[in-house]
PDB file of N, CA and C in Angstrom:
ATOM      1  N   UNK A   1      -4.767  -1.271  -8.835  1.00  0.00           N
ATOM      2  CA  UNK A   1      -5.007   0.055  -9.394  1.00  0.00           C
ATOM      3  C   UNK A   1      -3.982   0.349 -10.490  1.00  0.00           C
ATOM      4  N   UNK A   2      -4.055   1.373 -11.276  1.00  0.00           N
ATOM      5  CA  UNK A   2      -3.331   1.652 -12.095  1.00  0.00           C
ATOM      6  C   UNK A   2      -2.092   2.216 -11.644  1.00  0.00           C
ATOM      7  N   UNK A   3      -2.314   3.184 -10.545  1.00  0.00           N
ATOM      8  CA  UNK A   3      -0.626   3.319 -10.227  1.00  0.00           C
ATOM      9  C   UNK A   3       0.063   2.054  -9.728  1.00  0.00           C
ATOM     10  N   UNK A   4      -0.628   1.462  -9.072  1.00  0.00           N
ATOM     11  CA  UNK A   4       0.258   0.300  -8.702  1.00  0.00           C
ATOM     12  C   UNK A   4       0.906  -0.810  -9.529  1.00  0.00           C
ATOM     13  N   UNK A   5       0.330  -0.683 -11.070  1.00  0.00           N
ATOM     14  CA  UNK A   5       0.654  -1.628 -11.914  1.00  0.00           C
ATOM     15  C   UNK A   5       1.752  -0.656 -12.090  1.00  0.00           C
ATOM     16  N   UNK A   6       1.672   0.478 -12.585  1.00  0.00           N
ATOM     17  CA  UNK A   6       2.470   1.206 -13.286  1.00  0.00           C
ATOM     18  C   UNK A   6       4.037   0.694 -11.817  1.00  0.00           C
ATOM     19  N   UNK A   7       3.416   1.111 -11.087  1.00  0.00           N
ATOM     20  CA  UNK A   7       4.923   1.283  -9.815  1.00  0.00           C
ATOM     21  C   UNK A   7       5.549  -0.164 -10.046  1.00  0.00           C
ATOM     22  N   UNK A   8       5.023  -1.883 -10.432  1.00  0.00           N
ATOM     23  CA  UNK A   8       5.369  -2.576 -10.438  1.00  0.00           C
ATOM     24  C   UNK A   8       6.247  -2.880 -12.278  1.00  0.00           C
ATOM     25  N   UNK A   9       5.775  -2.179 -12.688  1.00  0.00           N
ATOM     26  CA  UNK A   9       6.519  -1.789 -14.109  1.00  0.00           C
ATOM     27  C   UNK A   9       7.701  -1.407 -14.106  1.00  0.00           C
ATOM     28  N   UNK A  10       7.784  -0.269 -13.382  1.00  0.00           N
ATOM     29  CA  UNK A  10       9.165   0.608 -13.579  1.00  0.00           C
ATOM     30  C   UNK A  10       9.716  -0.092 -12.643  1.00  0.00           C
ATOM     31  N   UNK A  11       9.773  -0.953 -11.306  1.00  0.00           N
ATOM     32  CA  UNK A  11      10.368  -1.740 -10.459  1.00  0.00           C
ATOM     33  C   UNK A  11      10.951  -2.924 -11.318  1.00  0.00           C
ATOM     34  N   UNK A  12       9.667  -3.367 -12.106  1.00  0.00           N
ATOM     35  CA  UNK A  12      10.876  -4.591 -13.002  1.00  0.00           C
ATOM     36  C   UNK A  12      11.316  -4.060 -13.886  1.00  0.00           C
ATOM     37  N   UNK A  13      11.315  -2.913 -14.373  1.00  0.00           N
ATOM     38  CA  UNK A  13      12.581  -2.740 -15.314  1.00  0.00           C
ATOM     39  C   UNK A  13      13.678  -2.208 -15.031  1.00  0.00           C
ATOM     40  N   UNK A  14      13.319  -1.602 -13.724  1.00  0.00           N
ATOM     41  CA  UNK A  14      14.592  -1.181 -12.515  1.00  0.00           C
ATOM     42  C   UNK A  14      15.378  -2.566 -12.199  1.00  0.00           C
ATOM     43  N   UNK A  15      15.078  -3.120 -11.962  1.00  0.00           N
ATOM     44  CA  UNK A  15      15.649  -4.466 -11.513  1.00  0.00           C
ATOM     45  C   UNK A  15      16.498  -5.632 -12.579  1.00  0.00           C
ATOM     46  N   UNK A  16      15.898  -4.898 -14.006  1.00  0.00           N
ATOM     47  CA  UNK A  16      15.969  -5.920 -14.890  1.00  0.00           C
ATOM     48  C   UNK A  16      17.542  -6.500 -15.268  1.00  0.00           C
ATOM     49  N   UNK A  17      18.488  -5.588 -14.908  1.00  0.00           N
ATOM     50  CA  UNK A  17      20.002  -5.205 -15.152  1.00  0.00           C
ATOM     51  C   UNK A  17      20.273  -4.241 -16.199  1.00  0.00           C
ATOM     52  N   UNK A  18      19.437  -3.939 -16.534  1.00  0.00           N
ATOM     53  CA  UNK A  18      19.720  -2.874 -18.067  1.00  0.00           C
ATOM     54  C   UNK A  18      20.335  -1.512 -17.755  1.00  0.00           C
ATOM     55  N   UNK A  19      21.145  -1.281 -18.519  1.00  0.00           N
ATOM     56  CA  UNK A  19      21.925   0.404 -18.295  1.00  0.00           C
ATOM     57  C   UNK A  19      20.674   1.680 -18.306  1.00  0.00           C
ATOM     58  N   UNK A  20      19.869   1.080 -19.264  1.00  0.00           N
ATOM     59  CA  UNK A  20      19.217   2.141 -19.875  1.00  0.00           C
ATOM     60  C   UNK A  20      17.245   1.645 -19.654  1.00  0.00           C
ATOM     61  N   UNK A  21      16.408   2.575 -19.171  1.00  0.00           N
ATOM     62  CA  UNK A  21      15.200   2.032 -19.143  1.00  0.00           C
ATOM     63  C   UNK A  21      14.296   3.362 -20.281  1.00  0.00           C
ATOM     64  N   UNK A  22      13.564   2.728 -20.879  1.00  0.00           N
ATOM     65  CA  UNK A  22      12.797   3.248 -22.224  1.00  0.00           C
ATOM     66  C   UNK A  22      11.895   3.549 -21.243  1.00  0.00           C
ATOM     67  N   UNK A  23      10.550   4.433 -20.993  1.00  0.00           N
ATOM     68  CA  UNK A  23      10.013   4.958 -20.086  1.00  0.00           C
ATOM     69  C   UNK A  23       8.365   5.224 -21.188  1.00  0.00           C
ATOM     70  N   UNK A  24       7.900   5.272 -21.484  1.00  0.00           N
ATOM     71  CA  UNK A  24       6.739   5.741 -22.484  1.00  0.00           C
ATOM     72  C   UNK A  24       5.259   5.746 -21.901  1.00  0.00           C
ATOM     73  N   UNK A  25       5.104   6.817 -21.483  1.00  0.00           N
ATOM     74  CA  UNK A  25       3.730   7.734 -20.844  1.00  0.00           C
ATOM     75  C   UNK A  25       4.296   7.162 -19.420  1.00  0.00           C
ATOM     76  N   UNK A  26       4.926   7.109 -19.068  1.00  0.00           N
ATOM     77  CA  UNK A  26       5.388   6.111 -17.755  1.00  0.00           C
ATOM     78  C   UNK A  26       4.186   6.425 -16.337  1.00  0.00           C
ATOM     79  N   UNK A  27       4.060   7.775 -16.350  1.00  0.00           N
ATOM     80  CA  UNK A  27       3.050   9.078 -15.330  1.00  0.00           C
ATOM     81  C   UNK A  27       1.913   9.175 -15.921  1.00  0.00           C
ATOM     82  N   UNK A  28       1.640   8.851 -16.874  1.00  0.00           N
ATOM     83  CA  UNK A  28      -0.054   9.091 -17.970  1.00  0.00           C
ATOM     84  C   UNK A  28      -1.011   8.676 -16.979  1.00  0.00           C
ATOM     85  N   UNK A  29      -2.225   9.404 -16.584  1.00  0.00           N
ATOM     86  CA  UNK A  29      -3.123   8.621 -16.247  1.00  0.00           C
ATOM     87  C   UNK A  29      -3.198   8.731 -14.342  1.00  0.00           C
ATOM     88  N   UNK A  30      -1.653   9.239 -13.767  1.00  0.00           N
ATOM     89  CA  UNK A  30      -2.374   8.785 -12.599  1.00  0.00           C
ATOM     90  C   UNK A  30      -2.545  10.025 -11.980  1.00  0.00           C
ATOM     91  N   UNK A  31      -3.305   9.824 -10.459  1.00  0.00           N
ATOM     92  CA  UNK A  31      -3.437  11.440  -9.639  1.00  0.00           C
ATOM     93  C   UNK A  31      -2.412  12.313  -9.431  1.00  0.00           C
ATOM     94  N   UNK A  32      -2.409  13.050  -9.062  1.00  0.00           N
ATOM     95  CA  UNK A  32      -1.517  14.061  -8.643  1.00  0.00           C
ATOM     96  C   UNK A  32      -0.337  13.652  -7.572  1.00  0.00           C
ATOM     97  N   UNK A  33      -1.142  12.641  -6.438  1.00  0.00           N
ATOM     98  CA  UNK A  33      -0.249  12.507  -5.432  1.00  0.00           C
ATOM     99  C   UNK A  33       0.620  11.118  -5.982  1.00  0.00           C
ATOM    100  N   UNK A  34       0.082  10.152  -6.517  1.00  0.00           N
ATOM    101  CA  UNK A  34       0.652   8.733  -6.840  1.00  0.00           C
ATOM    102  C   UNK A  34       1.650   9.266  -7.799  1.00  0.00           C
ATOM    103  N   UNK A  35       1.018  10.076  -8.888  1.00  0.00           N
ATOM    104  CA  UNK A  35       2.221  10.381 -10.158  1.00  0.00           C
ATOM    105  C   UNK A  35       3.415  11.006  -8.941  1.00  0.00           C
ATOM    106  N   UNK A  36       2.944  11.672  -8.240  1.00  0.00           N
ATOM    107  CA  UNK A  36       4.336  12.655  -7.009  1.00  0.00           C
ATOM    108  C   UNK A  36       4.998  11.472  -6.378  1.00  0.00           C
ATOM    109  N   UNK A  37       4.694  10.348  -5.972  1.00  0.00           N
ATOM    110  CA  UNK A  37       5.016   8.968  -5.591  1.00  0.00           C
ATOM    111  C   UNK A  37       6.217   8.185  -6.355  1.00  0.00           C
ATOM    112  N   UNK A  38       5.610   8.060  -7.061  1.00  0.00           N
ATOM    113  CA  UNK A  38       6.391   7.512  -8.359  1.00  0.00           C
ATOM    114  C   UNK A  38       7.039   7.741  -8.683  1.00  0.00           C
ATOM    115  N   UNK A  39       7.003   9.380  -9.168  1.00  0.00           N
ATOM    116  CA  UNK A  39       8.454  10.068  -9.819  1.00  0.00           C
ATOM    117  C   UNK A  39       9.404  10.119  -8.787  1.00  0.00           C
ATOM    118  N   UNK A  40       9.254  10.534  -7.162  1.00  0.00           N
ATOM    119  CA  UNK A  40       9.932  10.428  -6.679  1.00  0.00           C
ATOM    120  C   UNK A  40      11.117   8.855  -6.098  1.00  0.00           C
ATOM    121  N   UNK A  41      10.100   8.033  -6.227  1.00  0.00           N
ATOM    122  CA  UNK A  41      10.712   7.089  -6.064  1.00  0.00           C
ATOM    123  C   UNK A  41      11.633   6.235  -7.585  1.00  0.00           C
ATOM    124  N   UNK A  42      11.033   6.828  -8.597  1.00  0.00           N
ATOM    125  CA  UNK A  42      11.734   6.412  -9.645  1.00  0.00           C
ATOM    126  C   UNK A  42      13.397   6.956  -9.565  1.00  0.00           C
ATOM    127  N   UNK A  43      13.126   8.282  -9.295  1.00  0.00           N
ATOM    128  CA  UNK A  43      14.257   9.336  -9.213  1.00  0.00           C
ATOM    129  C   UNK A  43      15.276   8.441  -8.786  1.00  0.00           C
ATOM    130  N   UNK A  44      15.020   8.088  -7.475  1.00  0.00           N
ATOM    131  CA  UNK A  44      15.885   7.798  -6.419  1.00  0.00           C
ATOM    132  C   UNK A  44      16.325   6.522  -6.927  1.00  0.00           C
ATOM    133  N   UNK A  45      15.642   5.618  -7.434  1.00  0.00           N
ATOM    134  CA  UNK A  45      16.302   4.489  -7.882  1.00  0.00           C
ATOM    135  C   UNK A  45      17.074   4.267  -9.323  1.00  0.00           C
ATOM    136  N   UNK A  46      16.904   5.422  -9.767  1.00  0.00           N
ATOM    137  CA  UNK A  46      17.513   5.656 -11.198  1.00  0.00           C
ATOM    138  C   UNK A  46      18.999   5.928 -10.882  1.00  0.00           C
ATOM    139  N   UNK A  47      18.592   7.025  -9.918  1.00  0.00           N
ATOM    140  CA  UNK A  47      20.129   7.475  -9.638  1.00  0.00           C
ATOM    141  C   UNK A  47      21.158   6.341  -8.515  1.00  0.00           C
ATOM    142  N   UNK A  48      19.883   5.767  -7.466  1.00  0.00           N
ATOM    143  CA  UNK A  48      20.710   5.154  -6.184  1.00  0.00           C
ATOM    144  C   UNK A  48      21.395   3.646  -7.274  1.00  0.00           C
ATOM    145  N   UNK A  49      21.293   3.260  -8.384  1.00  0.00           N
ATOM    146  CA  UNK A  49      21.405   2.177  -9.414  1.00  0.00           C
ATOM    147  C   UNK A  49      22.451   2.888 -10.603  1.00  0.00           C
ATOM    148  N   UNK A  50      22.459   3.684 -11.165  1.00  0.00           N
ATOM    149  CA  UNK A  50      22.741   4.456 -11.550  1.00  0.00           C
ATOM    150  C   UNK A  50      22.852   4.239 -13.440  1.00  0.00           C
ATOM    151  N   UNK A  51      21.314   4.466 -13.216  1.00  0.00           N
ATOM    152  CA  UNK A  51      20.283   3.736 -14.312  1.00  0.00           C
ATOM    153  C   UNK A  51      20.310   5.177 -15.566  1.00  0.00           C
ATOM    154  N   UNK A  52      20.203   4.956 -16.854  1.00  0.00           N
ATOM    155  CA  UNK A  52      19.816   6.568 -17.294  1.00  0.00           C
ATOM    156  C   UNK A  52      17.942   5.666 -18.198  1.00  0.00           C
ATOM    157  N   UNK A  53      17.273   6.839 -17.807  1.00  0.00           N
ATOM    158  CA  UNK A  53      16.214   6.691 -18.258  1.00  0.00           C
ATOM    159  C   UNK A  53      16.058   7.423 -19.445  1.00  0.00           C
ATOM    160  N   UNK A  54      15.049   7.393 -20.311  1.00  0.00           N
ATOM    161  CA  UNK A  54      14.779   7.699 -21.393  1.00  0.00           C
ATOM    162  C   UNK A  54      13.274   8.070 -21.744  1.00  0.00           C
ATOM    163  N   UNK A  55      12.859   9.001 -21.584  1.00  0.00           N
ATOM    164  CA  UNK A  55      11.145   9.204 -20.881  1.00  0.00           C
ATOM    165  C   UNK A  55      10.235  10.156 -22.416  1.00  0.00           C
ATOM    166  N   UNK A  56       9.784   8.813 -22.713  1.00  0.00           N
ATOM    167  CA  UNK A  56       8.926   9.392 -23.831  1.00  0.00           C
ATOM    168  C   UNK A  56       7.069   9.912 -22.951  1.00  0.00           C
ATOM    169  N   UNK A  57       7.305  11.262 -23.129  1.00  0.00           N
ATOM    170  CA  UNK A  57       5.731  11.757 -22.541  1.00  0.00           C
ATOM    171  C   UNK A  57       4.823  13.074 -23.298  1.00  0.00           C
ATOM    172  N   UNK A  58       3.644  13.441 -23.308  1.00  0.00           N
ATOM    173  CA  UNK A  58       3.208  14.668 -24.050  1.00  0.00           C
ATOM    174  C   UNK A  58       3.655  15.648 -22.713  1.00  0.00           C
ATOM    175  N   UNK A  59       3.771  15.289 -21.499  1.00  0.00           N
ATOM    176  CA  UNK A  59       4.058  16.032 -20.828  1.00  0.00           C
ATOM    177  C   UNK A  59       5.234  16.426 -20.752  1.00  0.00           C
ATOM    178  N   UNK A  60       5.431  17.727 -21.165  1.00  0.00           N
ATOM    179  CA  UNK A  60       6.774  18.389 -21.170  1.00  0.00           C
ATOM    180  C   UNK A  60       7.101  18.518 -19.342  1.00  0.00           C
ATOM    181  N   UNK A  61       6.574  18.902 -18.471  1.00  0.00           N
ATOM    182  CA  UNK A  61       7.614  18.198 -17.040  1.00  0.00           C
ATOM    183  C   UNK A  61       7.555  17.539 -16.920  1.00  0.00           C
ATOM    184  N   UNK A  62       7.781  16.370 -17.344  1.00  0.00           N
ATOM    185  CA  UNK A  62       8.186  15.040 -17.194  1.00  0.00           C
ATOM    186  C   UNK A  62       9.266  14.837 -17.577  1.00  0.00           C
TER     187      UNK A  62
END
């Protein structure tokens, strides 16, 4: 599915060693509950890594 590609995206670039992850529509596209999935688990690994993201989106809460 599409969230799941997307969740395996931001996992390898979580993983990749990089200080910094470029993020672009990162949430575009999925339901309500998966995008709630995601962000939350992105959160946590941004910070539990202590990653800074960089989140290009039309969605201003994002």
């Amino acid at each position: 599915s599409k969230g799941m590609k997307k969740q395996l995206a931001l996992l390898c670039g979580i993983c990749s060693g990089t200080k910094y992850l470029l993020c672009d529509e990162t949430f575009d596209g999925l339901d309500p509950v998966m995008r709630q999935g995601i962000k939350s688990l992105f959160a946590k690994e941004m910070e539990g890594r202590g990653l800074t993201p960089v989140i290009a989106s039309h969605n201003l809460r994002e």
